[in-house]
Protein backbone atom coordinates (compact mmCIF):
# COMPACT_ATOMS: atom_id res chain seq x y z
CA UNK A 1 11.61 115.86 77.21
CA UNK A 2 12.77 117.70 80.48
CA UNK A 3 16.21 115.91 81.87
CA UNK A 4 17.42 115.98 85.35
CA UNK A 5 20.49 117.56 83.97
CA UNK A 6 21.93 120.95 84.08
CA UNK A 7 22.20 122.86 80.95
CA UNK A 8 25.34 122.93 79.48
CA UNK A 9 26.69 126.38 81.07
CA UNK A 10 26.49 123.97 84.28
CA UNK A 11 26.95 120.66 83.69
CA UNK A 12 27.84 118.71 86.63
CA UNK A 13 31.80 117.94 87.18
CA UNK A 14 30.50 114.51 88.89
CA UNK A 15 30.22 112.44 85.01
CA UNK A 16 29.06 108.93 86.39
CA UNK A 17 32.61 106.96 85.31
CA UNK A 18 31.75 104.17 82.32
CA UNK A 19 31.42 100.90 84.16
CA UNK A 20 33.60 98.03 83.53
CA UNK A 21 33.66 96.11 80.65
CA UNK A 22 31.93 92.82 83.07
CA UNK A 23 29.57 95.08 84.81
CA UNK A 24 28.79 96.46 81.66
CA UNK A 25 27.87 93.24 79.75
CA UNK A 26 25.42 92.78 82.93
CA UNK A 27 23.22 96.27 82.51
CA UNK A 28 19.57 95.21 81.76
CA UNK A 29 19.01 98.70 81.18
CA UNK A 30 15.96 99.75 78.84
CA UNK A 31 16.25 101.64 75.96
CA UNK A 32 15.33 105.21 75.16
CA UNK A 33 15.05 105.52 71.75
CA UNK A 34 18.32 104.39 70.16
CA UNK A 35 20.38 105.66 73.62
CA UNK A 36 20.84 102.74 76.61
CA UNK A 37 22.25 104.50 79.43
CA UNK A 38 25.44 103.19 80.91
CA UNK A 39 24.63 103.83 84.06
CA UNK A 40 21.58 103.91 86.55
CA UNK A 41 23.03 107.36 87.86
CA UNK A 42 21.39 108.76 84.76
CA UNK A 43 18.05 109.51 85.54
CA UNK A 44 15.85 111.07 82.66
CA UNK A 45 12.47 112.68 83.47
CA UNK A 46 10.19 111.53 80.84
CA UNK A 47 8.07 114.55 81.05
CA UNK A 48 7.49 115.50 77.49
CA UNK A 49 6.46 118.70 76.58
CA UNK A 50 4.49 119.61 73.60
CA UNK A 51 7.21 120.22 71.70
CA UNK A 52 9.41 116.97 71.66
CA UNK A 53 7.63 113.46 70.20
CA UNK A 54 6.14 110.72 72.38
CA UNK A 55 8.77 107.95 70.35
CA UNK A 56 11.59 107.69 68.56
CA UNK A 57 11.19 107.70 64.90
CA UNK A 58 13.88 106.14 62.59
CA UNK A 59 16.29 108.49 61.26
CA UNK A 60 14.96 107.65 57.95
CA UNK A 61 11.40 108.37 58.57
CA UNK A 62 9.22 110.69 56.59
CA UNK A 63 7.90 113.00 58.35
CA UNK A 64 3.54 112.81 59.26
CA UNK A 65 2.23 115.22 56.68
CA UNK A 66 -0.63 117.00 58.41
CA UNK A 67 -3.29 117.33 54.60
CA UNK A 68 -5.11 120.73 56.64
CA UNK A 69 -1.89 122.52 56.59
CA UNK A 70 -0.75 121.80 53.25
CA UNK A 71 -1.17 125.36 51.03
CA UNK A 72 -3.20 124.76 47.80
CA UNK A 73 -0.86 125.06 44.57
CA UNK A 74 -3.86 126.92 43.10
CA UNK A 75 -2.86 129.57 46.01
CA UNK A 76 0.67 129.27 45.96
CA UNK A 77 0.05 130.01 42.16
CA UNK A 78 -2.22 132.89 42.36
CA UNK A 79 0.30 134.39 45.58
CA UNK A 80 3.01 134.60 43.27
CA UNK A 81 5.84 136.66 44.17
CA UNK A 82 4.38 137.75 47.68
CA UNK A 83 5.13 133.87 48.62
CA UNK A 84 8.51 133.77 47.88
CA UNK A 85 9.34 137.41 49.36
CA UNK A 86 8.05 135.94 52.51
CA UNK A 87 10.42 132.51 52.52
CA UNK A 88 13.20 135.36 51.73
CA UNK A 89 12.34 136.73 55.27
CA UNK A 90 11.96 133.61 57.16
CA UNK A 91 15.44 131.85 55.84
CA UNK A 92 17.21 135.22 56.19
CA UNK A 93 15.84 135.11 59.55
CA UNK A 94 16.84 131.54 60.41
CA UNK A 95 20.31 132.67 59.42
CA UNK A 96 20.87 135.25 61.02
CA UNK A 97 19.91 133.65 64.02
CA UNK A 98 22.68 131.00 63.15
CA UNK A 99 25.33 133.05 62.00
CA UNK A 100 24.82 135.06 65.86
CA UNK A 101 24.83 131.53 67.65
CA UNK A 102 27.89 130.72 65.68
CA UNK A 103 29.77 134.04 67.15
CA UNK A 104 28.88 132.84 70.81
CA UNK A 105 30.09 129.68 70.59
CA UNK A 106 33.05 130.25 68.71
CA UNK A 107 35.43 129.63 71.95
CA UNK A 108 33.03 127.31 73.52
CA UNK A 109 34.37 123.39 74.41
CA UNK A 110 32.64 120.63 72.06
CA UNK A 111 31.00 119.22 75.56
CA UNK A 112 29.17 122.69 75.40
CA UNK A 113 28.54 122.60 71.69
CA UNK A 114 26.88 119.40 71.84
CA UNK A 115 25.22 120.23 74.75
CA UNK A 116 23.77 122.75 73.27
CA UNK A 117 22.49 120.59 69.95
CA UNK A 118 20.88 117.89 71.98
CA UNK A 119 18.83 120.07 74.24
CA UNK A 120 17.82 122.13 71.07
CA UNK A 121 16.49 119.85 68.67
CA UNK A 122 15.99 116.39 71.12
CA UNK A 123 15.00 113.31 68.93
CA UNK A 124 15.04 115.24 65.75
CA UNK A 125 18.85 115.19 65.48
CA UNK A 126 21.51 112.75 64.83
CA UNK A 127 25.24 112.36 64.69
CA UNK A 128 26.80 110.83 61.87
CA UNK A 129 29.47 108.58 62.23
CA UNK A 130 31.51 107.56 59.85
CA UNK A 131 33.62 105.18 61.58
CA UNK A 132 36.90 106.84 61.76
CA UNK A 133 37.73 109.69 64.64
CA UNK A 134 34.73 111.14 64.63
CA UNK A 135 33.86 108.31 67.60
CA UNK A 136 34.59 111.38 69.74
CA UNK A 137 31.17 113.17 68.88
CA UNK A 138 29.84 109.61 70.39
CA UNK A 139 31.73 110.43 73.53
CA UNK A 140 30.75 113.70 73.97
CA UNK A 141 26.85 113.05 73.34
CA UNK A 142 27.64 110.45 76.46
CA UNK A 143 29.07 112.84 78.53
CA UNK A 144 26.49 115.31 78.12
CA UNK A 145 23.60 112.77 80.02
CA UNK A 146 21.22 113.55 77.48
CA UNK A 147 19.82 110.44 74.72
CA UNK A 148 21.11 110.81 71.01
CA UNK A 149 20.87 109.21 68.00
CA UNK A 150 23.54 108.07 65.85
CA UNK A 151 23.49 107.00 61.67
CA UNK A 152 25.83 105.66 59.22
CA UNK A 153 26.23 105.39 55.78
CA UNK A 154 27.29 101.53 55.05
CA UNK A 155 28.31 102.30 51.13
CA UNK A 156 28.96 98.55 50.80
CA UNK A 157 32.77 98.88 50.12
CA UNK A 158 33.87 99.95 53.35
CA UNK A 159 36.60 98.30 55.14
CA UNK A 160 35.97 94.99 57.21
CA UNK A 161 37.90 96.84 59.99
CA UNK A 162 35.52 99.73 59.83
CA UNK A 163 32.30 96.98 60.11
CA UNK A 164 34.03 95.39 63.19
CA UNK A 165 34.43 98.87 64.46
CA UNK A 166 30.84 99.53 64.22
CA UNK A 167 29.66 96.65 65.89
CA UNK A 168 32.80 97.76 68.85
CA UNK A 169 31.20 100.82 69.10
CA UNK A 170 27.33 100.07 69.47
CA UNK A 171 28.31 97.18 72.38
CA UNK A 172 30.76 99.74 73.95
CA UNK A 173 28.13 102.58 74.14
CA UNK A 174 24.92 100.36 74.55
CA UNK A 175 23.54 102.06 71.46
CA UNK A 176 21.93 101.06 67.96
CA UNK A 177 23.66 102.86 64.70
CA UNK A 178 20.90 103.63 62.56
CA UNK A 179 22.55 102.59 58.76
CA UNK A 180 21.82 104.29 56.07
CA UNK A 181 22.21 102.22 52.34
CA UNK A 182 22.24 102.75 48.73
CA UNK A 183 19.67 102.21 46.55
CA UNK A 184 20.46 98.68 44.88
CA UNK A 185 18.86 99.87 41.52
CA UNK A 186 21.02 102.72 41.15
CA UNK A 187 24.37 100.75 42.60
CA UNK A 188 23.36 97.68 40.12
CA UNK A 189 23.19 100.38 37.21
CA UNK A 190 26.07 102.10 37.78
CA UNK A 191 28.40 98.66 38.27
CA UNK A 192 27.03 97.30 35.02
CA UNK A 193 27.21 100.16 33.06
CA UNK A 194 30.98 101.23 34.45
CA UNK A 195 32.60 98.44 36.23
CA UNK A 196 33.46 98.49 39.74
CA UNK A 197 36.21 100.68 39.61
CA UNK A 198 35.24 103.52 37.40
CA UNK A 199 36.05 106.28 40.03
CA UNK A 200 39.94 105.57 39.15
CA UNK A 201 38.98 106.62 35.18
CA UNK A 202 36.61 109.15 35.52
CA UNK A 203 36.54 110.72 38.88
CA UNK A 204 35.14 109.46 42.22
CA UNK A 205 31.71 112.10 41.95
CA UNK A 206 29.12 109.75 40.15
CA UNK A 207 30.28 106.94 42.64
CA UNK A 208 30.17 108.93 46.35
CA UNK A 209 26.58 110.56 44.83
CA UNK A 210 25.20 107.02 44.33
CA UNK A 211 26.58 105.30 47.46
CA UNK A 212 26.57 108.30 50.08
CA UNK A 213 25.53 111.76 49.20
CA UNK A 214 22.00 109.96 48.16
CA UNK A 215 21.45 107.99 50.72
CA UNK A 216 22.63 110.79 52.81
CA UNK A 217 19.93 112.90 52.01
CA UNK A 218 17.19 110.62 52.40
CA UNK A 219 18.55 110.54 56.18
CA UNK A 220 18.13 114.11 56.45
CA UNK A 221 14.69 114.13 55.35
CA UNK A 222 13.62 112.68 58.90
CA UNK A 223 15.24 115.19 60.66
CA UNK A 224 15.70 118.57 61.61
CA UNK A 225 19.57 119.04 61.95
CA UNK A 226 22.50 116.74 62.06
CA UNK A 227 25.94 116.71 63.60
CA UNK A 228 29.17 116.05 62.04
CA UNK A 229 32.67 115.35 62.88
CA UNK A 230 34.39 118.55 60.25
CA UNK A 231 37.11 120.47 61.13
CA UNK A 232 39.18 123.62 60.28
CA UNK A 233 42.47 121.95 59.63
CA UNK A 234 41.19 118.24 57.99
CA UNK A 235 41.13 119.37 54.21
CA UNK A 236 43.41 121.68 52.60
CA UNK A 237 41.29 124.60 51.16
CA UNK A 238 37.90 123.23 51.50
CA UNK A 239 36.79 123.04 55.03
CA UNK A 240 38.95 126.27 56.65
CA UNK A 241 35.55 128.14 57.33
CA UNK A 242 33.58 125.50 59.04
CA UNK A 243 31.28 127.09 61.49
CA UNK A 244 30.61 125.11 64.64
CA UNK A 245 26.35 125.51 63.48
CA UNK A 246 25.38 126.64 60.71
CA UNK A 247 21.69 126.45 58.69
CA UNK A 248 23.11 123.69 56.10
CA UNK A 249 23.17 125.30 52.45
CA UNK A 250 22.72 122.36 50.40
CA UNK A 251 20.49 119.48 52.11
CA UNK A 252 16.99 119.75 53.48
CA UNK A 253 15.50 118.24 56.62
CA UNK A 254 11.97 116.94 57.64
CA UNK A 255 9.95 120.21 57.07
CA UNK A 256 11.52 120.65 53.32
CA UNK A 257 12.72 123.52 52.30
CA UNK A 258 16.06 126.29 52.28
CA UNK A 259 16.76 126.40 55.85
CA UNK A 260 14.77 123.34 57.21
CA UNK A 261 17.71 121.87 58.53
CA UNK A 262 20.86 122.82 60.63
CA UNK A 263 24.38 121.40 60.94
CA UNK A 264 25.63 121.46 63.68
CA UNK A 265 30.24 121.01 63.83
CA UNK A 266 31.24 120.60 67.54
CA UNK A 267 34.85 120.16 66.99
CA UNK A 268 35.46 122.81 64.19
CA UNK A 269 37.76 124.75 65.61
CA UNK A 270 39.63 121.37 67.68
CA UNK A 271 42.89 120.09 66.22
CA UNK A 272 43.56 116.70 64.70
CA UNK A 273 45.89 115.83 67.54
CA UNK A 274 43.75 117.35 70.25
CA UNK A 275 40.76 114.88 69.07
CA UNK A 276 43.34 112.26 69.22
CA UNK A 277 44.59 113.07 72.91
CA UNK A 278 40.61 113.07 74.06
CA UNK A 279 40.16 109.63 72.91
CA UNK A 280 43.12 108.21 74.30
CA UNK A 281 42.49 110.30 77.81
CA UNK A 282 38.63 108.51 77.99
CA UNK A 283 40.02 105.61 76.86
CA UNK A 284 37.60 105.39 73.64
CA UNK A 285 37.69 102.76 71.17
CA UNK A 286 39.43 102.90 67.69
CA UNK A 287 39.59 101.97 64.31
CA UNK A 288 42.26 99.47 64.02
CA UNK A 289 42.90 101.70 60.51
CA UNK A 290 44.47 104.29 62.65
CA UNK A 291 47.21 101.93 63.94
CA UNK A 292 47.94 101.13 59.99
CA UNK A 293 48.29 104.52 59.06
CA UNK A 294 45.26 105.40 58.40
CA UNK A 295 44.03 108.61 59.14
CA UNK A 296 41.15 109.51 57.06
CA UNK A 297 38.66 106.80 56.57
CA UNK A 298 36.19 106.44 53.64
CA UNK A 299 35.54 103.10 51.30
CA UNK A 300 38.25 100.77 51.05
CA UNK A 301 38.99 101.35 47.38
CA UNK A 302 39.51 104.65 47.58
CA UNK A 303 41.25 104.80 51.32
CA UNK A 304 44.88 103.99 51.47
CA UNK A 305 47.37 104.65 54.87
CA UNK A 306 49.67 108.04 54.53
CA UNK A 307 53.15 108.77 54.40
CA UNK A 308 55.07 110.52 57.69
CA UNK A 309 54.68 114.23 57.09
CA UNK A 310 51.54 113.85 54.60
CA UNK A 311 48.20 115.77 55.19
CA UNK A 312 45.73 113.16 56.59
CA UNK A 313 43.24 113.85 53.34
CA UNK A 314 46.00 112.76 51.18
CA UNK A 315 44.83 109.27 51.89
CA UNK A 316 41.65 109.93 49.96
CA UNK A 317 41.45 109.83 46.22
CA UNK A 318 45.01 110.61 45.88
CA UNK A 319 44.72 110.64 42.16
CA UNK A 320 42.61 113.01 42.16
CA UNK A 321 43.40 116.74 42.63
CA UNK A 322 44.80 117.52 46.19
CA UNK A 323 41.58 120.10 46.48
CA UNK A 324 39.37 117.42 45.34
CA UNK A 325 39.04 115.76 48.59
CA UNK A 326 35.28 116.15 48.89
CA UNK A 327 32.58 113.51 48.54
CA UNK A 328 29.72 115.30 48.61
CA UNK A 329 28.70 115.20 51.98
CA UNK A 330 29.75 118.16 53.42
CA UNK A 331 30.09 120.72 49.61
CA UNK A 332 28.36 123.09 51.36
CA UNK A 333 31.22 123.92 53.58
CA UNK A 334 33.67 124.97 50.25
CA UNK A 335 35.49 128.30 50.54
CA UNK A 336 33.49 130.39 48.21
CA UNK A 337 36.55 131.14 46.23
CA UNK A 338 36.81 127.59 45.75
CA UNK A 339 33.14 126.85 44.24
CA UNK A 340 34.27 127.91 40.70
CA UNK A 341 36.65 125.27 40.35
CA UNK A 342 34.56 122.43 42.19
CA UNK A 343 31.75 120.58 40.69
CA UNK A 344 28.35 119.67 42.49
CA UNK A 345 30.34 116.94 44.73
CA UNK A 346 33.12 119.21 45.59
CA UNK A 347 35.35 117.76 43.25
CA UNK A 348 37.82 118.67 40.26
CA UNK A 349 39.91 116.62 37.65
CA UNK A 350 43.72 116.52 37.98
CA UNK A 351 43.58 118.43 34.55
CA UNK A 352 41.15 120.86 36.09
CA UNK A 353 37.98 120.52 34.06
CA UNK A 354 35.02 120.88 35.52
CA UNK A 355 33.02 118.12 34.66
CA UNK A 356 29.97 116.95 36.45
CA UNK A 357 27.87 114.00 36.66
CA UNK A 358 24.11 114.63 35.47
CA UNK A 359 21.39 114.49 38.08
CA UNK A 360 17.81 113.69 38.21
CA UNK A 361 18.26 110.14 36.81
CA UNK A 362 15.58 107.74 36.69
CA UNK A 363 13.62 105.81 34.10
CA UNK A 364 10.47 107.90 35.14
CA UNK A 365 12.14 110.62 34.06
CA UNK A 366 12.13 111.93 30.97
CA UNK A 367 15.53 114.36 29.29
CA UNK A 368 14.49 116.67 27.12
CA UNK A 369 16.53 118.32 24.90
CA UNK A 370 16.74 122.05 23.36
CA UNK A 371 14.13 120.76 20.86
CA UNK A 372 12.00 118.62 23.05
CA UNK A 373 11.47 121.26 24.96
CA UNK A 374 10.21 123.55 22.30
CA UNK A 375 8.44 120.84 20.94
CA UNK A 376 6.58 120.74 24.41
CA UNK A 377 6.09 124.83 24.62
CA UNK A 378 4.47 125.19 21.18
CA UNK A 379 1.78 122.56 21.49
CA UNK A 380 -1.32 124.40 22.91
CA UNK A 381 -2.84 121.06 23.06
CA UNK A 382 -1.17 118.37 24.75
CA UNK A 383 -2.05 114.40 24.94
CA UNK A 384 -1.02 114.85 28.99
CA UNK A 385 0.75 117.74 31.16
CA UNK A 386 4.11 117.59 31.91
CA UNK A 387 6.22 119.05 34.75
CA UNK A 388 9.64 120.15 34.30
CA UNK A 389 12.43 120.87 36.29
CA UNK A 390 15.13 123.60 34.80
CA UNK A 391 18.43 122.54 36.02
CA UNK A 392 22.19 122.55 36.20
CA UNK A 393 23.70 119.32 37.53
CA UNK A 394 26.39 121.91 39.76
CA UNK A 395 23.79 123.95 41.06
CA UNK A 396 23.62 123.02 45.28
CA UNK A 397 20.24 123.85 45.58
CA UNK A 398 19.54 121.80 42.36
CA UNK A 399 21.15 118.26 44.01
CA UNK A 400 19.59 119.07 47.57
CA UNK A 401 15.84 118.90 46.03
CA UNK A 402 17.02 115.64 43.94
CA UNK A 403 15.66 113.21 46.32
CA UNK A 404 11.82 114.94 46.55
CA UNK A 405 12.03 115.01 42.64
CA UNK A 406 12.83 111.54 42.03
CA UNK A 407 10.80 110.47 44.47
CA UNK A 408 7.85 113.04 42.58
CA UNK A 409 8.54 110.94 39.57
CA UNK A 410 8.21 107.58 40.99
CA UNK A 411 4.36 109.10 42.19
CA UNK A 412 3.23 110.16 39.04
CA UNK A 413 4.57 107.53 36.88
CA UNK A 414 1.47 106.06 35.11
CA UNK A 415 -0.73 109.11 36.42
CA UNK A 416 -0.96 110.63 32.84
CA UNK A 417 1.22 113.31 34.53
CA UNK A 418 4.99 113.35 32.46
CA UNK A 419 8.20 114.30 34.31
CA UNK A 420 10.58 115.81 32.75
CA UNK A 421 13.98 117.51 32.84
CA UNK A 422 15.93 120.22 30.63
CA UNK A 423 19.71 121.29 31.76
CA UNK A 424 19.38 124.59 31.23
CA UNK A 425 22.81 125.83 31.87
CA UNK A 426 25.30 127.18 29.68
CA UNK A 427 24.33 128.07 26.06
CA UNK A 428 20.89 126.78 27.05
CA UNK A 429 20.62 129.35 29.56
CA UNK A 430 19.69 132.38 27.20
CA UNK A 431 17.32 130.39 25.64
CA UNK A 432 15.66 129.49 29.26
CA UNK A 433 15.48 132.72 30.68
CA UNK A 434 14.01 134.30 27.91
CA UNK A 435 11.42 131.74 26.93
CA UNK A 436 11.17 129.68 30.04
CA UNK A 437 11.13 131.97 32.84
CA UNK A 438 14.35 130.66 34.12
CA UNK A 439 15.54 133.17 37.37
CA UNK A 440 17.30 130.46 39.33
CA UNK A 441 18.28 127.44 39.63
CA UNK A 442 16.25 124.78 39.92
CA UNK A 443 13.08 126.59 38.24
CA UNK A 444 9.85 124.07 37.74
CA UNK A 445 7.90 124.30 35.18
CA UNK A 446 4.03 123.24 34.44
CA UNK A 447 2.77 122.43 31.42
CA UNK A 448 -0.95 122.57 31.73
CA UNK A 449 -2.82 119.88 28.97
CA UNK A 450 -5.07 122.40 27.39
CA UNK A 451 -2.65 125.86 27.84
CA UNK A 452 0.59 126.50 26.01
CA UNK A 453 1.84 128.75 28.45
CA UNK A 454 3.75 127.06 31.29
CA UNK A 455 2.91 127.63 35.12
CA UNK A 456 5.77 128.05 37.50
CA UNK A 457 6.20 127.01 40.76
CA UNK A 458 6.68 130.05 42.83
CA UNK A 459 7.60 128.36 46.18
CA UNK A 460 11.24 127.83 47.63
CA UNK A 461 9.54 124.57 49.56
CA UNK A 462 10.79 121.59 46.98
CA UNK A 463 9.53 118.82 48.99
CA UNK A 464 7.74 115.87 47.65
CA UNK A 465 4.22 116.94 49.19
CA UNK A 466 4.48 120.83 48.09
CA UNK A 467 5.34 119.38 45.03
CA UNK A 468 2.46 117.27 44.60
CA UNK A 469 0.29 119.71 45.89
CA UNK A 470 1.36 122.32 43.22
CA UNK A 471 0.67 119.16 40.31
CA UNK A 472 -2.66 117.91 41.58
CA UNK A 473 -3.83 121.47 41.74
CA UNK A 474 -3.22 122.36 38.11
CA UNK A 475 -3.69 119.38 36.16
């Protein structure tokens, strides 16, 4: 879409004011996509070009799989190692190309930052808003002239305060929040199995993967990078190295994939109290948390105000360890020295173990154990094939291809194709790389009906279609 706006080395000084609150209520203006402008002095050419989409698409969309472009497995199979030498070059490529862009806008303002996002990647970006500061993001996409898009995750135990907030923010900015939710199935499970309050006993991990880091990536999957609201100085030994864009390590967007999406931080390097003196100098709305002492916002059980001289994280899960203040969303932005003692969500027990909630659940999926899965590589012939997926519930790259593998399962449930999983960590982990091929984590296995020898997937592309594609050429 080409915008009668300058780029964002030249953006105008002249920012049309935001109208009144009356006039405001009075703007018939249409919408583009999920942006109103607030003012008619925003003129957008709607030129597209043949690189941006003809509509908006919902945040949650799956992408249009084109079938003539989608390799054969029987090729990807027979490429073998050339395949994957190839991905090596393209994501080392993509960043590089990052880590470079990073450099140059290391001193550049958030206007310029998100500037530079929007232009970039168009419709097939997002913020996401949390309800809490991070309104400012929303403020500086306005300023810039150019439409965005804006999500939420609504976890279903967030404050009423933040709801009203939500609804104060969409009227005040003429916009629609695109809200992500749970899965009901998986909420309903893990309430009647553990209560409602089983993050207080065991650790808030299993919880924040169900009702946010899930649903989170299932946003992703429609697009092709995201922005966030992190920042250098908001959690103590986690989030120090933020980059202000970055290719995101552990989540994948709408082309699947390492390095299909990019994250994009505007406000990395900005201050806590320099957000805070932005908002009150454009007069942007606020949580009425903030005025209660609440600094850090997440689900109302596990929010609670802070003291005078307290770190704003210490709000969140403060039984927890104080370097445990990670949900999930953002694990991919832990100081590497810190990845040993966090789990999968970016979180540790008070007593320092490092447990972790399993992954890959679903009742079309079936755990195998050490003997199952000999069992399975024995038989030469088998009553159906199976595919398995060689994990370790820690593993990043193992919880960002969780969705596409669930969602694999659900496909080929009464196919005559079986789904399987073996955890092949720890003491398992001999065992797998000796007689399973096991490299990395996540490895996928094939087990083909009439062969006992298992085919494995050589591609880094863990998407649902490459992943069907690979089964429906070998069984």
């Amino acid at each position: 879409m080409a915008l009668a706006i300058t780029s964002s080395t030249a953006i105008s000084p002249s920012i049309p004011s935001r109208p009144s609150n009356t006039s405001f209520h009075e703007l018939k203006a249409p919408f583009i996509g999920s942006f109103r402008p607030l003012d008619s002095q925003y003129q957008l050419s709607m030129n597209y070009s043949n690189k941006r989409r003809n509509s908006v698409k919902p945040v949650y969309a799956e992408p249009k799989r084109n079938d003539s472009i989608v390799p054969l497995a029987a090729a990807v199979v027979a490429a073998g190692a050339e395949v994957e030498e190839k991905e090596e070059v393209v994501v080392t490529q993509q960043l590089e190309d990052y880590d470079q862009l990073a450099k140059q806008l290391e001193n550049a303002s958030p206007l310029e930052i998100m500037d530079r996002a929007l232009s970039k990647f168009g419709n097939d970006i997002a913020i996401a808003f949390s309800g809490a500061e991070d309104v400012s993001l929303i403020e500086y996409a306005r300023l810039t002239g150019r439409p965005f898009r804006v999500f939420s995750l609504d976890t279903g135990r967030l404050n009423p305060e933040t709801y009203r907030f939500f609804d104060t923010v969409e009227k005040h900015y003429g916009i629609h929040i695109e809200y992500m939710f749970p899965d009901a199935v998986e909420v309903q499970a893990l309430v009647r199995n553990k209560g409602l309050f089983s993050f207080y006993e065991d650790g808030h991990q299993e919880c924040c993967r169900v009702r946010k880091v899930r649903p989170l990536r299932r946003a992703l999957k429609g697009l092709r990078a995201w922005i966030t609201g992190q920042r250098k100085d908001q959690s103590p030994g986690t989030r120090s190295e933020v980059p202000v864009v970055q290719v995101d390590p552990v989540f994948e967007g709408m082309d699947g994939g390492v390095g299909s999406l990019v994250k994009w931080n505007p406000v990395a390097n900005v201050k806590g109290e320099d957000v805070w003196n932005f908002l009150r100098a454009m007069n942007v709305p606020v949580n009425s948390l903030h005025s209660q002492g609440y600094i850090s916002i997440g689900c109302e059980p596990c929010t609670r105000p802070v003291l005078p001289g307290e770190h704003e994280r210490e709000g969140r899960w403060w039984w927890e360890d104080a370097k445990a203040k990670e949900c999930g969303l953002h694990k991919g932005n832990l100081k590497r020295e810190d990845l040993a003692q966090h789990n999968g969500d970016g979180s540790v027990h008070a007593n320092g173990s490092a447990t972790v909630a399993d992954i890959f659940v679903s009742r079309n999926l079936v755990t195998l154990n050490r003997g199952g899965i000999e069992n399975l590589l024995r038989l030469e012939e088998r009553r159906e094939p199976w595919i398995v997926v060689l994990y370790a519930p820690w593993c990043q790259f193992c919880q960002a291809m969780e969705g596409s593998y669930l969602e694999l399962a659900e496909k080929l449930a009464g196919s005559g194709v079986m789904v399987g999983k073996f955890r092949a960590d720890g003491e398992q982990k001999p065992f797998a790389q000796q007689e399973l091929q096991l490299g990395s984590f996540p490895t996928i296995l094939f087990f083909p009906k009439h062969s006992s020898q298992p085919i494995k997937y050589p591609s880094e592309k863990r998407d649902v279609d490459s992943l069907m594609a690979f089964v429906n050429a070998l069984r």
